[in-house]
N, C-alpha and C. Protein backbone atom coordinates (compact mmCIF):
# COMPACT_ATOMS: atom_id res chain seq x y z
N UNK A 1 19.89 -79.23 56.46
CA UNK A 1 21.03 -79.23 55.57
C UNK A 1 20.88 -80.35 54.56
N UNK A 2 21.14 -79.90 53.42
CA UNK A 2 21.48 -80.75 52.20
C UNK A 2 22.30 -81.66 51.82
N UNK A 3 22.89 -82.67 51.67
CA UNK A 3 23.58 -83.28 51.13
C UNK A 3 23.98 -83.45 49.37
N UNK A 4 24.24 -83.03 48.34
CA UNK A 4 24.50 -83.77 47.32
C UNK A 4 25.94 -84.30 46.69
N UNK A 5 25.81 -85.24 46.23
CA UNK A 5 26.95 -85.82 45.78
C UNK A 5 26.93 -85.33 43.92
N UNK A 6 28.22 -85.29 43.57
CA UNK A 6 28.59 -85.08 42.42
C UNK A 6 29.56 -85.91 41.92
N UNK A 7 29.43 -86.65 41.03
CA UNK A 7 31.30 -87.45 40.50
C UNK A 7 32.12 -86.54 39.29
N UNK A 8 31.57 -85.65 38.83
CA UNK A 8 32.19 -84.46 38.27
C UNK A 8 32.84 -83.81 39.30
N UNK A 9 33.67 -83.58 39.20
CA UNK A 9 34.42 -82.33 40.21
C UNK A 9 34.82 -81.30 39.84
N UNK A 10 34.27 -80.82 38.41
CA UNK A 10 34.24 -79.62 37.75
C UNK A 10 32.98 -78.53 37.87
N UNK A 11 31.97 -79.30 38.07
CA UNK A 11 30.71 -78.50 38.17
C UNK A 11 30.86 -77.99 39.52
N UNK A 12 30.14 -76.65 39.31
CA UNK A 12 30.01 -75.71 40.47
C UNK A 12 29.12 -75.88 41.20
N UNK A 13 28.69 -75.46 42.38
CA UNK A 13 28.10 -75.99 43.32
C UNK A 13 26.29 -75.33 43.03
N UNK A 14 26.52 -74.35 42.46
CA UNK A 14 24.95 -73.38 41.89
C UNK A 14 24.99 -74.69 40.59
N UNK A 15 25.52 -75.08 39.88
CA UNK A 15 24.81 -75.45 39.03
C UNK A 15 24.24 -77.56 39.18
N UNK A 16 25.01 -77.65 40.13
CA UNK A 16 24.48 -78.87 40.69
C UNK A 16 22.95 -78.84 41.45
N UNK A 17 22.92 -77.68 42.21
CA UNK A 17 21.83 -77.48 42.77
C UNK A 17 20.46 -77.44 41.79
N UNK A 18 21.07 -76.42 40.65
CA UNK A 18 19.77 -76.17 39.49
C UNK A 18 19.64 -77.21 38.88
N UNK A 19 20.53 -78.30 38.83
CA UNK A 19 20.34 -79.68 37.71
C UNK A 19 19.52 -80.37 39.01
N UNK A 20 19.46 -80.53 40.13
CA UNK A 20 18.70 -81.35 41.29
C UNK A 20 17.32 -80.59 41.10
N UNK A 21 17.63 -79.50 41.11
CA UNK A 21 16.24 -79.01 41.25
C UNK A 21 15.35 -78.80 39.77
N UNK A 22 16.14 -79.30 38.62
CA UNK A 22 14.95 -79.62 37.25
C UNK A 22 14.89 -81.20 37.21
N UNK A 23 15.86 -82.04 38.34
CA UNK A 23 15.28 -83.11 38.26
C UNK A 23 14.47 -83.66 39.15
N UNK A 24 13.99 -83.01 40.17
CA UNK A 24 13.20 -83.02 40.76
C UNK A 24 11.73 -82.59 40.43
N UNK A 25 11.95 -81.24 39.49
CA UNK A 25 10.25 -81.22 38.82
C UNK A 25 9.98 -82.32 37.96
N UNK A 26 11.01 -83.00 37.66
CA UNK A 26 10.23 -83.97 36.44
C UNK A 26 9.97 -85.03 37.37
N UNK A 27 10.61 -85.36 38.39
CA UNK A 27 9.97 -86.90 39.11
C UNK A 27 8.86 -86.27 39.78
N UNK A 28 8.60 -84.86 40.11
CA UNK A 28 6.73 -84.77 40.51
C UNK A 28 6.11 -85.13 39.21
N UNK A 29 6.26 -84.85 38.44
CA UNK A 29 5.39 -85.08 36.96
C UNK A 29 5.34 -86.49 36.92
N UNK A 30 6.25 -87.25 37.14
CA UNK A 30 6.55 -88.68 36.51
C UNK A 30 5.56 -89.01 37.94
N UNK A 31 5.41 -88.75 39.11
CA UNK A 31 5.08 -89.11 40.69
C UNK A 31 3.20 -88.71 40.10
N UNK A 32 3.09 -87.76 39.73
CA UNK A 32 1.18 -87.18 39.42
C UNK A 32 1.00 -88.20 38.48
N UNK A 33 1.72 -88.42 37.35
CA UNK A 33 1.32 -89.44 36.02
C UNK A 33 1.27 -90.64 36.51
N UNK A 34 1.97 -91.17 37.46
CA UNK A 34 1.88 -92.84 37.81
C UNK A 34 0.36 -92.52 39.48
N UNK A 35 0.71 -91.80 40.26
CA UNK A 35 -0.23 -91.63 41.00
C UNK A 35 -1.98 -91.06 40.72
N UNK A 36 -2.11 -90.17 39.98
CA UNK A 36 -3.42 -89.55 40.08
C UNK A 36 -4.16 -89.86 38.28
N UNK A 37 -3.21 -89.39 37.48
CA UNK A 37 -3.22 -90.07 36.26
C UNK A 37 -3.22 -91.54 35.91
N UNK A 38 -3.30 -92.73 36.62
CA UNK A 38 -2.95 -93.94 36.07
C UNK A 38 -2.15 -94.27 34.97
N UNK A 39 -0.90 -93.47 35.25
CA UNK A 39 0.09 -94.14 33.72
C UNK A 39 0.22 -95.64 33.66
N UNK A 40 0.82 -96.08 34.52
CA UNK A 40 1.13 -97.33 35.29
C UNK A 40 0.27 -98.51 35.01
N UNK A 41 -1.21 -97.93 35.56
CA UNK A 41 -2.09 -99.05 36.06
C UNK A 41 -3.84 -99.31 34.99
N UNK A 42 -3.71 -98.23 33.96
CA UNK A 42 -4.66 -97.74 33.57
C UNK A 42 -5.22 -98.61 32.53
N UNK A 43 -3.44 -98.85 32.01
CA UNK A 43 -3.74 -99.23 29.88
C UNK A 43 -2.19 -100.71 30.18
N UNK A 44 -2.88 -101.86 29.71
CA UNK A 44 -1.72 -102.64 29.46
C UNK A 44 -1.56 -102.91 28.15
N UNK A 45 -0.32 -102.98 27.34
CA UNK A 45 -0.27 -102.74 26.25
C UNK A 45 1.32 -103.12 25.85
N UNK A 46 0.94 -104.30 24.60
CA UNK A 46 2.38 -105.17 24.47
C UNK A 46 3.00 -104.33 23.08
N UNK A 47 1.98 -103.25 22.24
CA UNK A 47 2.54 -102.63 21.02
C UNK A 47 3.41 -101.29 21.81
N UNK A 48 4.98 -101.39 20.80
CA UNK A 48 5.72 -100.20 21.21
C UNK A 48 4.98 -98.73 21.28
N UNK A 49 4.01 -98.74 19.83
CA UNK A 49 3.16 -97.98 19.31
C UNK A 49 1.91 -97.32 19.89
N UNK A 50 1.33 -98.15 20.92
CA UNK A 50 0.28 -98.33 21.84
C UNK A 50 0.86 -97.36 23.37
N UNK A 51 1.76 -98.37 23.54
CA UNK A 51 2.37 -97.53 24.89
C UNK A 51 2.42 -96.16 24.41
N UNK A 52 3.19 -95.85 23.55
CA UNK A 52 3.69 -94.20 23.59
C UNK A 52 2.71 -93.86 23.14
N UNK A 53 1.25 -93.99 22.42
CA UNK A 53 0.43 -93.43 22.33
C UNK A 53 -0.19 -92.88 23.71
N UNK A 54 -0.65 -93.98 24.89
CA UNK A 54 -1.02 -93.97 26.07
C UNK A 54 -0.11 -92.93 26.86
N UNK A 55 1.14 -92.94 27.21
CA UNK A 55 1.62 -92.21 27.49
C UNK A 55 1.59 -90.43 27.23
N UNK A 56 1.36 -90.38 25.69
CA UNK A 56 1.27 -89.17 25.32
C UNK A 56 -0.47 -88.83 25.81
N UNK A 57 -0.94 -89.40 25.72
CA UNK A 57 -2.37 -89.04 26.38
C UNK A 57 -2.10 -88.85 27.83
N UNK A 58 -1.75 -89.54 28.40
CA UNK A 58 -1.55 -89.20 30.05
C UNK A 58 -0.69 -88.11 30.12
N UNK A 59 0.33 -87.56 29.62
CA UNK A 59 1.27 -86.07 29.60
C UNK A 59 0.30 -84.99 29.39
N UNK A 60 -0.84 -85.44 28.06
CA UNK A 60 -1.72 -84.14 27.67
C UNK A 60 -2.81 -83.85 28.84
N UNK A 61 -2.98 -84.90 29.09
CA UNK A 61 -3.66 -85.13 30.71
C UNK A 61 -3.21 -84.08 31.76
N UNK A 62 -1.95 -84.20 32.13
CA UNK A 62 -1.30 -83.49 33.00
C UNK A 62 -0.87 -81.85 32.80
N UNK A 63 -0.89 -81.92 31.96
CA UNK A 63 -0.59 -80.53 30.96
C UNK A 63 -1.60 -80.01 30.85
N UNK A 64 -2.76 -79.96 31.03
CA UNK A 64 -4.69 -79.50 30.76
C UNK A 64 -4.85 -79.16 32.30
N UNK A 65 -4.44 -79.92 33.19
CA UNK A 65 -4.28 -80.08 34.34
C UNK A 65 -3.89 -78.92 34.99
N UNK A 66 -2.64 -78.81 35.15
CA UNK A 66 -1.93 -78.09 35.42
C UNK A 66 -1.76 -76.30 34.60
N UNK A 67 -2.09 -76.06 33.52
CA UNK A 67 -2.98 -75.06 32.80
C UNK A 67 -4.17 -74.39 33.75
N UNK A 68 -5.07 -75.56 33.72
CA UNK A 68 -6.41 -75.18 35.09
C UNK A 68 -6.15 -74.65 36.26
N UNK A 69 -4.90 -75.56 36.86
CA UNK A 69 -4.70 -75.06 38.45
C UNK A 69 -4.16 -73.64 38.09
N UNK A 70 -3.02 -73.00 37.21
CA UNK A 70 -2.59 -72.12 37.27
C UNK A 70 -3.93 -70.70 36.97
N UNK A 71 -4.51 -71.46 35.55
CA UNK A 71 -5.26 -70.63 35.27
C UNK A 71 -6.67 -69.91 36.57
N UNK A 72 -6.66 -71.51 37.61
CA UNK A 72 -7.59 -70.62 38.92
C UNK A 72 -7.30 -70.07 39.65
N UNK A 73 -6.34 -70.45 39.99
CA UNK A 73 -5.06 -69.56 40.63
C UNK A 73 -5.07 -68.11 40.76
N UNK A 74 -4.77 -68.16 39.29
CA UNK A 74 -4.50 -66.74 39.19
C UNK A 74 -5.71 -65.46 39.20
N UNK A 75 -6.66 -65.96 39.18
CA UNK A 75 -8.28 -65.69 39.05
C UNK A 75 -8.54 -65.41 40.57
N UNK A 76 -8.22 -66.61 41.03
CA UNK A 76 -8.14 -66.30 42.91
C UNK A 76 -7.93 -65.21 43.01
N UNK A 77 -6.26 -64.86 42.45
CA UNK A 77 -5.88 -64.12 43.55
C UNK A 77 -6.60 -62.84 43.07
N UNK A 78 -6.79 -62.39 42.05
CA UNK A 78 -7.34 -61.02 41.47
C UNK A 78 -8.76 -61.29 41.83
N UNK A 79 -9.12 -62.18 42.81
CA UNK A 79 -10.65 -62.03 43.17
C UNK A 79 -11.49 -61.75 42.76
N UNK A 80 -11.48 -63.19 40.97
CA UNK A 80 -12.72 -62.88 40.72
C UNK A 80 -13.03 -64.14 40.30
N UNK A 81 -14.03 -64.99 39.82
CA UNK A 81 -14.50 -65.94 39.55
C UNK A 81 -13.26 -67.10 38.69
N UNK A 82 -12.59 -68.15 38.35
CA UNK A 82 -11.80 -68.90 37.88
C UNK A 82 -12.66 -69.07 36.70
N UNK A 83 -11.92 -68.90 35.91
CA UNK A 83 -12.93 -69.35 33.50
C UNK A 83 -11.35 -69.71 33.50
N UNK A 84 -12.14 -70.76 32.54
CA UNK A 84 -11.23 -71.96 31.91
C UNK A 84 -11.09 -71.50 30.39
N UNK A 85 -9.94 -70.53 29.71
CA UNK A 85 -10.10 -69.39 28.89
C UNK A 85 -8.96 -70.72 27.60
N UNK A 86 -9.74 -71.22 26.76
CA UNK A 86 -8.66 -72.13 25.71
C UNK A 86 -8.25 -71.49 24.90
């Protein structure tokens, strides 16, 4: 069983669930980018300009990524060889 808390007491109980559950895909994204990606640990960097550059490289990172897994995926299952189709 679930627990969530709400301090709205207008929102319905389906749509609390769907706001938990799109904020939950973004902390796996934010969880792969600091874990497997090195967002975090990779690039130190004191320009505002620098960071969000770095950052946007580590998103395109994850996004190429995740493209691949789907794209072998789906190759799997129709049982035939995985191509990386750009």
């Amino acid at each position: 069983m679930i627990t969530l808390l709400c301090t709205d007491i207008t929102v319905d109980k389906e749509d609390i669930l769907r706001i938990y559950a799109n904020r939950r895909d973004i902390e796996v994204v934010f969880k792969v980018s600091k874990d497997l990606l090195n967002l975090n640990k990779e690039f130190k960097a004191v320009s505002f300009d620098m960071i969000i550059s770095h950052i946007s490289i580590v998103f395109t990172r994850y996004m190429i990524l995740e493209y691949i897994k789907k794209n072998t995926r789906r190759h799997q299952i129709l049982n035939k060889k995985p191509v990386l189709v750009l």
